[in-house]
PDB file of N, CA and C in Angstrom:
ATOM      1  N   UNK A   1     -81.630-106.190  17.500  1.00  0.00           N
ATOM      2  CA  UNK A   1     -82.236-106.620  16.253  1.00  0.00           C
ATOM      3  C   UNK A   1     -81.436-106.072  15.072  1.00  0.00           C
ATOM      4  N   UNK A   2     -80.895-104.600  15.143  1.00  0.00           N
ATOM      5  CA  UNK A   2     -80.702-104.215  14.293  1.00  0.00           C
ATOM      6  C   UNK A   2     -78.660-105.063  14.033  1.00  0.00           C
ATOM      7  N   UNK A   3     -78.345-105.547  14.930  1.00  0.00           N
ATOM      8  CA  UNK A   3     -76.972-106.379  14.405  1.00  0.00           C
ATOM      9  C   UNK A   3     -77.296-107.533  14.261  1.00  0.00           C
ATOM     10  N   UNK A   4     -78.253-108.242  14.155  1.00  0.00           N
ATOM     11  CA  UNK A   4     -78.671-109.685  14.118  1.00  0.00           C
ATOM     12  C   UNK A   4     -78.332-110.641  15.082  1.00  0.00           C
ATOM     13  N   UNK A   5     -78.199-109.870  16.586  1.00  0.00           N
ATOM     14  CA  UNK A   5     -77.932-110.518  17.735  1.00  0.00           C
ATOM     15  C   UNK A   5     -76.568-110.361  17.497  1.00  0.00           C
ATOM     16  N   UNK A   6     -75.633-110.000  17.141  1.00  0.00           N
ATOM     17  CA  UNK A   6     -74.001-109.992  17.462  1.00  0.00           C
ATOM     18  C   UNK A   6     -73.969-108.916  18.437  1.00  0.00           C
ATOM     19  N   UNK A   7     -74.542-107.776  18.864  1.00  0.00           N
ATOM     20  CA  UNK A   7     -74.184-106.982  19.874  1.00  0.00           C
ATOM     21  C   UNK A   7     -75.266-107.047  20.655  1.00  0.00           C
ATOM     22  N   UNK A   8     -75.368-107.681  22.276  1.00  0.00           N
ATOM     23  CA  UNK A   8     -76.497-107.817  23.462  1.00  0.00           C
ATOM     24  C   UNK A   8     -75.998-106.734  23.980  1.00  0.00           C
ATOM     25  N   UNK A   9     -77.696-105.910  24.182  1.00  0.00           N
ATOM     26  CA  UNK A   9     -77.382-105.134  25.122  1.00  0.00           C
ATOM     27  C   UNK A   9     -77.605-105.311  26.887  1.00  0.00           C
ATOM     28  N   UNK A  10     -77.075-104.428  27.803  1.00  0.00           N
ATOM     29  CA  UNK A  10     -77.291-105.027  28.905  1.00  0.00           C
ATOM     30  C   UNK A  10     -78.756-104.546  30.002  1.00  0.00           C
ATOM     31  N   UNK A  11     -79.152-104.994  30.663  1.00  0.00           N
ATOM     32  CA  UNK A  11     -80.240-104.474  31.751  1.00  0.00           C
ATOM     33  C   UNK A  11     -79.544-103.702  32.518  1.00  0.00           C
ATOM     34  N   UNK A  12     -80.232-102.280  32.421  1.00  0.00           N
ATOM     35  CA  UNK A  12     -80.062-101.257  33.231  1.00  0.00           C
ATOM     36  C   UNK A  12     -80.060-101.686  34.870  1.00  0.00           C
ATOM     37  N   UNK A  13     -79.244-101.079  35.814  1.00  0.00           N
ATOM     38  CA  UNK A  13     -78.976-102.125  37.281  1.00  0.00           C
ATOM     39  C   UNK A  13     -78.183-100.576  38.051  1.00  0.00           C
ATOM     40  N   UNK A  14     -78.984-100.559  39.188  1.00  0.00           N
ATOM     41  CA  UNK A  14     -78.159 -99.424  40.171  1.00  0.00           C
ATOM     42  C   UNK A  14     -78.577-100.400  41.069  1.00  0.00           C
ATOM     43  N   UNK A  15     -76.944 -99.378  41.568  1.00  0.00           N
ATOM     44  CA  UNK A  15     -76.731 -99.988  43.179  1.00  0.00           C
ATOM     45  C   UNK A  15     -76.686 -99.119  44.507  1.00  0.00           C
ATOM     46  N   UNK A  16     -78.193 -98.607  44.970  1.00  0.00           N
ATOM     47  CA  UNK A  16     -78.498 -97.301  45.983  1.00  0.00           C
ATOM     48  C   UNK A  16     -77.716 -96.928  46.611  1.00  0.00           C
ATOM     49  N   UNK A  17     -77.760 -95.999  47.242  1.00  0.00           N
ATOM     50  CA  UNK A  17     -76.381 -95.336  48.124  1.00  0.00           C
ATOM     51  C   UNK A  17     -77.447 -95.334  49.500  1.00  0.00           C
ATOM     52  N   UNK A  18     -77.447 -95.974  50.441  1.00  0.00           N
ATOM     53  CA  UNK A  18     -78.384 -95.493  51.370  1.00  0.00           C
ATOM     54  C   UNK A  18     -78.004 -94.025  52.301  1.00  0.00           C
ATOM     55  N   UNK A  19     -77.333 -93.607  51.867  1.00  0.00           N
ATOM     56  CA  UNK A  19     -76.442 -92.534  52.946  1.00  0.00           C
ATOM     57  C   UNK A  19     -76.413 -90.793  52.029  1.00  0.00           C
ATOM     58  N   UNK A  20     -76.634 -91.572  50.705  1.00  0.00           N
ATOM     59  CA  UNK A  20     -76.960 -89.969  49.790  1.00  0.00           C
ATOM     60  C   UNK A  20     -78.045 -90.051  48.886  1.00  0.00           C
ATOM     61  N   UNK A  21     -78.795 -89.060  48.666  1.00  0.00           N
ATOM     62  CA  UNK A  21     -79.641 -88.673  47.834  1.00  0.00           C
ATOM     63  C   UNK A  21     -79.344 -89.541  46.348  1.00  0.00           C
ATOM     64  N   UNK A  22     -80.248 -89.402  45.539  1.00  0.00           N
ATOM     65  CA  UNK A  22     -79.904 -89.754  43.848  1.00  0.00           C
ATOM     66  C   UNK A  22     -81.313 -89.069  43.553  1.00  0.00           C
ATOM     67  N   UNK A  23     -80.675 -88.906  42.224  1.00  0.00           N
ATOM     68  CA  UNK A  23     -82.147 -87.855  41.065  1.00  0.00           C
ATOM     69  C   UNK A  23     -81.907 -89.070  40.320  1.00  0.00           C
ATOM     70  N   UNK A  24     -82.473 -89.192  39.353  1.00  0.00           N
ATOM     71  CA  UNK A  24     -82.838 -90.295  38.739  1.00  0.00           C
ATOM     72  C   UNK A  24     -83.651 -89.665  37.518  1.00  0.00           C
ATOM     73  N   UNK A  25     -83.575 -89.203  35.886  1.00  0.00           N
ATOM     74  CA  UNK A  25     -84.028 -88.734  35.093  1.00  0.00           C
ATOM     75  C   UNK A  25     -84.259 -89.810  33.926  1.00  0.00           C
ATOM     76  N   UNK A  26     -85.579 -89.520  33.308  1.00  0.00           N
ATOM     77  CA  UNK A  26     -85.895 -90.564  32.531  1.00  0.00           C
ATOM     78  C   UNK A  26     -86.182 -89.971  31.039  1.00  0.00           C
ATOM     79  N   UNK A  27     -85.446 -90.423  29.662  1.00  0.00           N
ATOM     80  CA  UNK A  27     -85.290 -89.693  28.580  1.00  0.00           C
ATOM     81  C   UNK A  27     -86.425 -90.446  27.364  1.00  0.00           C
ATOM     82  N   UNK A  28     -87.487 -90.622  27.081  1.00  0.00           N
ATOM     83  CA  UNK A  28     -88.367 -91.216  26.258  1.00  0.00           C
ATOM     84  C   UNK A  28     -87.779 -90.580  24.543  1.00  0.00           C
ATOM     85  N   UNK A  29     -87.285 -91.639  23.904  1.00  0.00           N
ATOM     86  CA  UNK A  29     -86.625 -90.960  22.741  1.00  0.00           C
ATOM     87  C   UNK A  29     -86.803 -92.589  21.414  1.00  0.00           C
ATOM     88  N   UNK A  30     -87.479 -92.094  20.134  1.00  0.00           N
ATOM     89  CA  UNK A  30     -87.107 -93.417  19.587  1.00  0.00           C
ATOM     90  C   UNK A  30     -87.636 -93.093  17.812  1.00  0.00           C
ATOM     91  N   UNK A  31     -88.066 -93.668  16.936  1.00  0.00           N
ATOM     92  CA  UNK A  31     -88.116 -93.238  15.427  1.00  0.00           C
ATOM     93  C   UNK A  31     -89.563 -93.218  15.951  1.00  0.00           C
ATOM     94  N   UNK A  32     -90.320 -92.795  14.364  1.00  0.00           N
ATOM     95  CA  UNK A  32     -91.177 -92.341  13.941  1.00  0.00           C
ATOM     96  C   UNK A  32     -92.212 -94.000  14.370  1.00  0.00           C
ATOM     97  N   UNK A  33     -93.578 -94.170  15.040  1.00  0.00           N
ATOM     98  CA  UNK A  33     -94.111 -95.353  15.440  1.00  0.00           C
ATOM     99  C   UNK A  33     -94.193 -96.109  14.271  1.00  0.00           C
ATOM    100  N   UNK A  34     -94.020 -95.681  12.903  1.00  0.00           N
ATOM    101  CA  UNK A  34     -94.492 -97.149  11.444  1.00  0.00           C
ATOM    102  C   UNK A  34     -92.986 -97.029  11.121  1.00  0.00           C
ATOM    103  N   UNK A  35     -92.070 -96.482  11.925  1.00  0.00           N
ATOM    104  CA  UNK A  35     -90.959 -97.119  11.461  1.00  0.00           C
ATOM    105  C   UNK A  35     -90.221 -98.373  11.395  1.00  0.00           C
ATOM    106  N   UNK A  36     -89.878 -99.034  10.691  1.00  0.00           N
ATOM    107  CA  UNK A  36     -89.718-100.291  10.321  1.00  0.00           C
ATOM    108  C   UNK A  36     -88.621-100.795  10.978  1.00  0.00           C
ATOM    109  N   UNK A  37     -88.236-101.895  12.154  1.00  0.00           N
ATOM    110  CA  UNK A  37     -87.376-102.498  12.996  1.00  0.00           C
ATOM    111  C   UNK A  37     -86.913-103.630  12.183  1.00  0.00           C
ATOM    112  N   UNK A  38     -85.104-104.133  11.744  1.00  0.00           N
ATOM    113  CA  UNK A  38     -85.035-105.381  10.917  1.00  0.00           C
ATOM    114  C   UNK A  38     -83.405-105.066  11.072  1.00  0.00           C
ATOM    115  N   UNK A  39     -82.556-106.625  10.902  1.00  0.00           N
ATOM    116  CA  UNK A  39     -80.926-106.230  11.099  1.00  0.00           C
ATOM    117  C   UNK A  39     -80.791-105.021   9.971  1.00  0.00           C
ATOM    118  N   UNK A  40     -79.538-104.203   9.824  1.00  0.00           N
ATOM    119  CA  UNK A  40     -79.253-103.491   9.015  1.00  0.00           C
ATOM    120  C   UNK A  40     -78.608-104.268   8.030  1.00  0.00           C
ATOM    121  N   UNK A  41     -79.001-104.211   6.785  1.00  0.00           N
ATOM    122  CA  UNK A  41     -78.440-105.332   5.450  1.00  0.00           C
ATOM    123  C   UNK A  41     -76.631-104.934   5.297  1.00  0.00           C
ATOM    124  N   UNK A  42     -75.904-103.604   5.709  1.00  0.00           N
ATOM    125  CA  UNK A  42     -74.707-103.803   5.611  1.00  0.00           C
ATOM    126  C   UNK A  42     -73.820-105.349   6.549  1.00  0.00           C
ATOM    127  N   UNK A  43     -74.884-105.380   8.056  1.00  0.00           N
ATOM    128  CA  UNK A  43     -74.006-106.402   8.699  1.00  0.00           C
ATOM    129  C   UNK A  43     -74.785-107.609   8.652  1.00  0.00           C
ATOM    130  N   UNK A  44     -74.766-108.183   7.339  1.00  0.00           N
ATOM    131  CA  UNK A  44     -76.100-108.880   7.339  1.00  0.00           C
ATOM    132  C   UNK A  44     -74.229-109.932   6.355  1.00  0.00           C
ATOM    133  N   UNK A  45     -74.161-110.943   6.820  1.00  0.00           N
ATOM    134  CA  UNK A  45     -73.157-111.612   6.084  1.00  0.00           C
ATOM    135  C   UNK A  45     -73.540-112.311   4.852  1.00  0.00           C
ATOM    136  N   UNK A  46     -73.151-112.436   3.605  1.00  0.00           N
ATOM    137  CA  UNK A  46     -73.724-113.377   2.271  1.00  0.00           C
ATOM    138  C   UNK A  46     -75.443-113.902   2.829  1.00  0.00           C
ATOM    139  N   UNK A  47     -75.568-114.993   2.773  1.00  0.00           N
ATOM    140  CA  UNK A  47     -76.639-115.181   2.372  1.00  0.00           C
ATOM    141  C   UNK A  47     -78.046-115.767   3.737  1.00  0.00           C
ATOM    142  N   UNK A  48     -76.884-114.857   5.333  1.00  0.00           N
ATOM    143  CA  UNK A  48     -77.382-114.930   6.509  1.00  0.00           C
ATOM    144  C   UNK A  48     -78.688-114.629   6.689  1.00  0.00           C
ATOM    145  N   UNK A  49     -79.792-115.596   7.604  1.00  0.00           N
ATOM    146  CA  UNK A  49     -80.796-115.320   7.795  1.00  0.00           C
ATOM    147  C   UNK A  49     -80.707-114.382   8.824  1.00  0.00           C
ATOM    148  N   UNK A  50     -81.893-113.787   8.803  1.00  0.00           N
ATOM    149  CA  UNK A  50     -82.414-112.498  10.069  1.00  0.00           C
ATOM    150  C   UNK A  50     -82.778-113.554  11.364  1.00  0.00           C
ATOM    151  N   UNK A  51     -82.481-112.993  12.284  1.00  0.00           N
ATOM    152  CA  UNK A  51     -82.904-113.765  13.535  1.00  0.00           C
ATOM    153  C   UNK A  51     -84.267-113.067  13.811  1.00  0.00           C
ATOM    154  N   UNK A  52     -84.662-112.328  13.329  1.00  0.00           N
ATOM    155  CA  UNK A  52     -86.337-111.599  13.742  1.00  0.00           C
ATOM    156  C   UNK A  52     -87.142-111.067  12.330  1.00  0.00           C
ATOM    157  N   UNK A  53     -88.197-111.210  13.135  1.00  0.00           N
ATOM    158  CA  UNK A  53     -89.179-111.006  12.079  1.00  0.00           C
ATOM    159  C   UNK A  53     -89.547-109.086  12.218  1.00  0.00           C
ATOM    160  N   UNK A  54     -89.062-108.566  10.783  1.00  0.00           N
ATOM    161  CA  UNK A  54     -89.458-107.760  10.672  1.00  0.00           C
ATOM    162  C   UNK A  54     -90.877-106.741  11.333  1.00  0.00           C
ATOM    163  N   UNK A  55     -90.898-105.386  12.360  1.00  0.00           N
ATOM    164  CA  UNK A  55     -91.931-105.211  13.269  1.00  0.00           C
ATOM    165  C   UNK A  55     -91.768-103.897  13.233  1.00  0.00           C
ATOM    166  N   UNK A  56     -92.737-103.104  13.557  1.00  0.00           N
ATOM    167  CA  UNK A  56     -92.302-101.338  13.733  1.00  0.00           C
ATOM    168  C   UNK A  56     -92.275-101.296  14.890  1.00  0.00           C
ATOM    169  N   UNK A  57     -91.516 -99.942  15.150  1.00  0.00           N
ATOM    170  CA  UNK A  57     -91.560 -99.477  16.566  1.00  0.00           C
ATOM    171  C   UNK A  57     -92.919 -99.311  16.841  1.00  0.00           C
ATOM    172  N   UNK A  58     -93.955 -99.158  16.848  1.00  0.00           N
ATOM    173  CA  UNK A  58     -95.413 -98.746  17.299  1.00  0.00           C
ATOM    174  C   UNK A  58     -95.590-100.692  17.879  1.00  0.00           C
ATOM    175  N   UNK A  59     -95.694-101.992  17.037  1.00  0.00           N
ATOM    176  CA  UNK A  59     -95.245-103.158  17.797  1.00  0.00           C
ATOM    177  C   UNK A  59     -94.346-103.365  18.813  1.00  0.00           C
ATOM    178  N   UNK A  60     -92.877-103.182  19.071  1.00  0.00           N
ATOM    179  CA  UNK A  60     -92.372-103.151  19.963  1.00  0.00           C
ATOM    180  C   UNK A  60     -92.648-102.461  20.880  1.00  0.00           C
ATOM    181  N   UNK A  61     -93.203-101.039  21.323  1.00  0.00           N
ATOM    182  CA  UNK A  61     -93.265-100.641  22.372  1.00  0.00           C
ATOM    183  C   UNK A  61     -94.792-100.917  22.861  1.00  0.00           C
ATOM    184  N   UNK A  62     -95.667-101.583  21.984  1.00  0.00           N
ATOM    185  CA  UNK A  62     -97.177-101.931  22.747  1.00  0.00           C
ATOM    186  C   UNK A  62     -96.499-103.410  23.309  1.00  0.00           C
ATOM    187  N   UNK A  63     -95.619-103.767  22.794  1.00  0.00           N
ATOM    188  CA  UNK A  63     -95.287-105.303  23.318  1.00  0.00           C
ATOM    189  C   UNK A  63     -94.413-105.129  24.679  1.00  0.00           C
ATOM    190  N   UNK A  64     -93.446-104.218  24.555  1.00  0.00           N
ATOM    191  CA  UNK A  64     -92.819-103.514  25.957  1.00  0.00           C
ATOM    192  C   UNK A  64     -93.653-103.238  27.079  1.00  0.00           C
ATOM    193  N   UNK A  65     -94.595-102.250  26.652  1.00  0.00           N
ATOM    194  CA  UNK A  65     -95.622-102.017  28.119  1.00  0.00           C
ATOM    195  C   UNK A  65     -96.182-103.391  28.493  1.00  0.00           C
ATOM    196  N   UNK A  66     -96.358-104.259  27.500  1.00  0.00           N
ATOM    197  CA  UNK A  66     -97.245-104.573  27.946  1.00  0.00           C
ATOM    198  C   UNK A  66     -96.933-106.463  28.642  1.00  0.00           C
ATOM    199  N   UNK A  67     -95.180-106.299  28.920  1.00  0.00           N
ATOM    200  CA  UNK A  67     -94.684-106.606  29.771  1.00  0.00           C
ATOM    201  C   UNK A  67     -93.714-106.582  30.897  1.00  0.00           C
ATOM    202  N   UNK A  68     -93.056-107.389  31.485  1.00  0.00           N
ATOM    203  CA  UNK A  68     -92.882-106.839  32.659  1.00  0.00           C
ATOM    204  C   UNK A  68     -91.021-106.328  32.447  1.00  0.00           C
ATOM    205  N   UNK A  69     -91.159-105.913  33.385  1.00  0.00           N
ATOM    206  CA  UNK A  69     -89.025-105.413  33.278  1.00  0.00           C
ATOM    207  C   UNK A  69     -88.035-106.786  33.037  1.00  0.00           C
ATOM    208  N   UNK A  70     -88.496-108.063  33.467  1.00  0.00           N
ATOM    209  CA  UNK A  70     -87.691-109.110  33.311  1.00  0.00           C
ATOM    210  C   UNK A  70     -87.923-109.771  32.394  1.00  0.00           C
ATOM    211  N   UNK A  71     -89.084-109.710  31.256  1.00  0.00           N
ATOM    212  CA  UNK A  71     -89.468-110.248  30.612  1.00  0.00           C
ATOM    213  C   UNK A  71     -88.493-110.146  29.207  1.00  0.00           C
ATOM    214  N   UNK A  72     -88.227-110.765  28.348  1.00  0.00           N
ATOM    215  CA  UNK A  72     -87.564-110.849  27.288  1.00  0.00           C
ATOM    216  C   UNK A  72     -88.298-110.247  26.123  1.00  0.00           C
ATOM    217  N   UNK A  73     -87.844-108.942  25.537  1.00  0.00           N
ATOM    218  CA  UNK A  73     -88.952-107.947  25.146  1.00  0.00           C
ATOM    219  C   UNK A  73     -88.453-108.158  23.786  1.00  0.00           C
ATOM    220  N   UNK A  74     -87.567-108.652  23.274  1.00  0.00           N
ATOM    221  CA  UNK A  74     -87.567-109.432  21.468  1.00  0.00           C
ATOM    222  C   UNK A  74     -88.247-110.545  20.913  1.00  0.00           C
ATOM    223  N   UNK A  75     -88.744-111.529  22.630  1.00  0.00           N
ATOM    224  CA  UNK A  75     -88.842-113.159  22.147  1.00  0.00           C
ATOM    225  C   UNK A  75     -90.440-113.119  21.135  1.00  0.00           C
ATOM    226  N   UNK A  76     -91.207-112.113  21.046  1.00  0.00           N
ATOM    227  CA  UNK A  76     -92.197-112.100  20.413  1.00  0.00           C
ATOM    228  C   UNK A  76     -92.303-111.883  18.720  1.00  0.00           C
ATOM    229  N   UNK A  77     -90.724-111.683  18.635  1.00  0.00           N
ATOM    230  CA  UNK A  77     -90.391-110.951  17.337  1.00  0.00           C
ATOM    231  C   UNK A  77     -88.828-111.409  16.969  1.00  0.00           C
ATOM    232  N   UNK A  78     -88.600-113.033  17.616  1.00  0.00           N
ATOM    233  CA  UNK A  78     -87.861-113.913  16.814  1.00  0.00           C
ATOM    234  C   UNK A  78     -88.412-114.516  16.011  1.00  0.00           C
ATOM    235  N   UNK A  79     -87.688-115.281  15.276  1.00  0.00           N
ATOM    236  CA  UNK A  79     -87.862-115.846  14.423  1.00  0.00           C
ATOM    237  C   UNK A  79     -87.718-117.074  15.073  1.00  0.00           C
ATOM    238  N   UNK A  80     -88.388-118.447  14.803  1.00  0.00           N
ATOM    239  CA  UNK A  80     -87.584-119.810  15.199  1.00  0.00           C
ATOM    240  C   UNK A  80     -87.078-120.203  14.180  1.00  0.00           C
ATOM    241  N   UNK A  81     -85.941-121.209  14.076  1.00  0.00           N
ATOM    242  CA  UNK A  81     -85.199-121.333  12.777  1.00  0.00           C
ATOM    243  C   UNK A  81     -85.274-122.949  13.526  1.00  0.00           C
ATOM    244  N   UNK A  82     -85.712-123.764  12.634  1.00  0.00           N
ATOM    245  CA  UNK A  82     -85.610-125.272  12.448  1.00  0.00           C
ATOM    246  C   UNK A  82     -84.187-125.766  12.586  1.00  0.00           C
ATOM    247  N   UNK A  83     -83.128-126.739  12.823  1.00  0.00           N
ATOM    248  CA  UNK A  83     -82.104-127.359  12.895  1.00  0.00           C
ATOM    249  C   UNK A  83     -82.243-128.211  12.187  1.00  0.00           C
TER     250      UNK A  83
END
């Protein structure tokens, strides 16, 4: 969101070792919950629309839980843009 879709990030993906152990550690880290989610206006080109509708983190992560790992966890907080 915050490049206006020019940088996708990718789905996290391991590939088990059946023959050795793995630890596996999980880091919960993110802004303040009424912090405000929107592209950053430096990479925002002349007079380019936002591909999303402005949302706080406290929205995105009730919208995260509250789907699944394959699910597309921005499509609730695009924008549609007419042609």
């Amino acid at each position: 969101v915050m490049t206006n879709g020019r940088f996708k990030s990718v789905k996290h993906r391991v590939v088990a070792n059946g023959t050795k152990s793995r630890v596996s550690m999980i880091y919960f880290g993110g802004p303040p919950l009424s912090e405000k989610i929107a592209p950053l206006p430096a990479l925002m080109q002349g007079e380019e629309d936002s591909l999303y509708k402005e949302f706080t983190w406290f929205e995105y992560k009730k919208s995260a839980f509250n789907s699944r790992l394959s699910d597309n966890r921005l499509g609730l907080f695009e924008k549609i843009i007419a042609s």
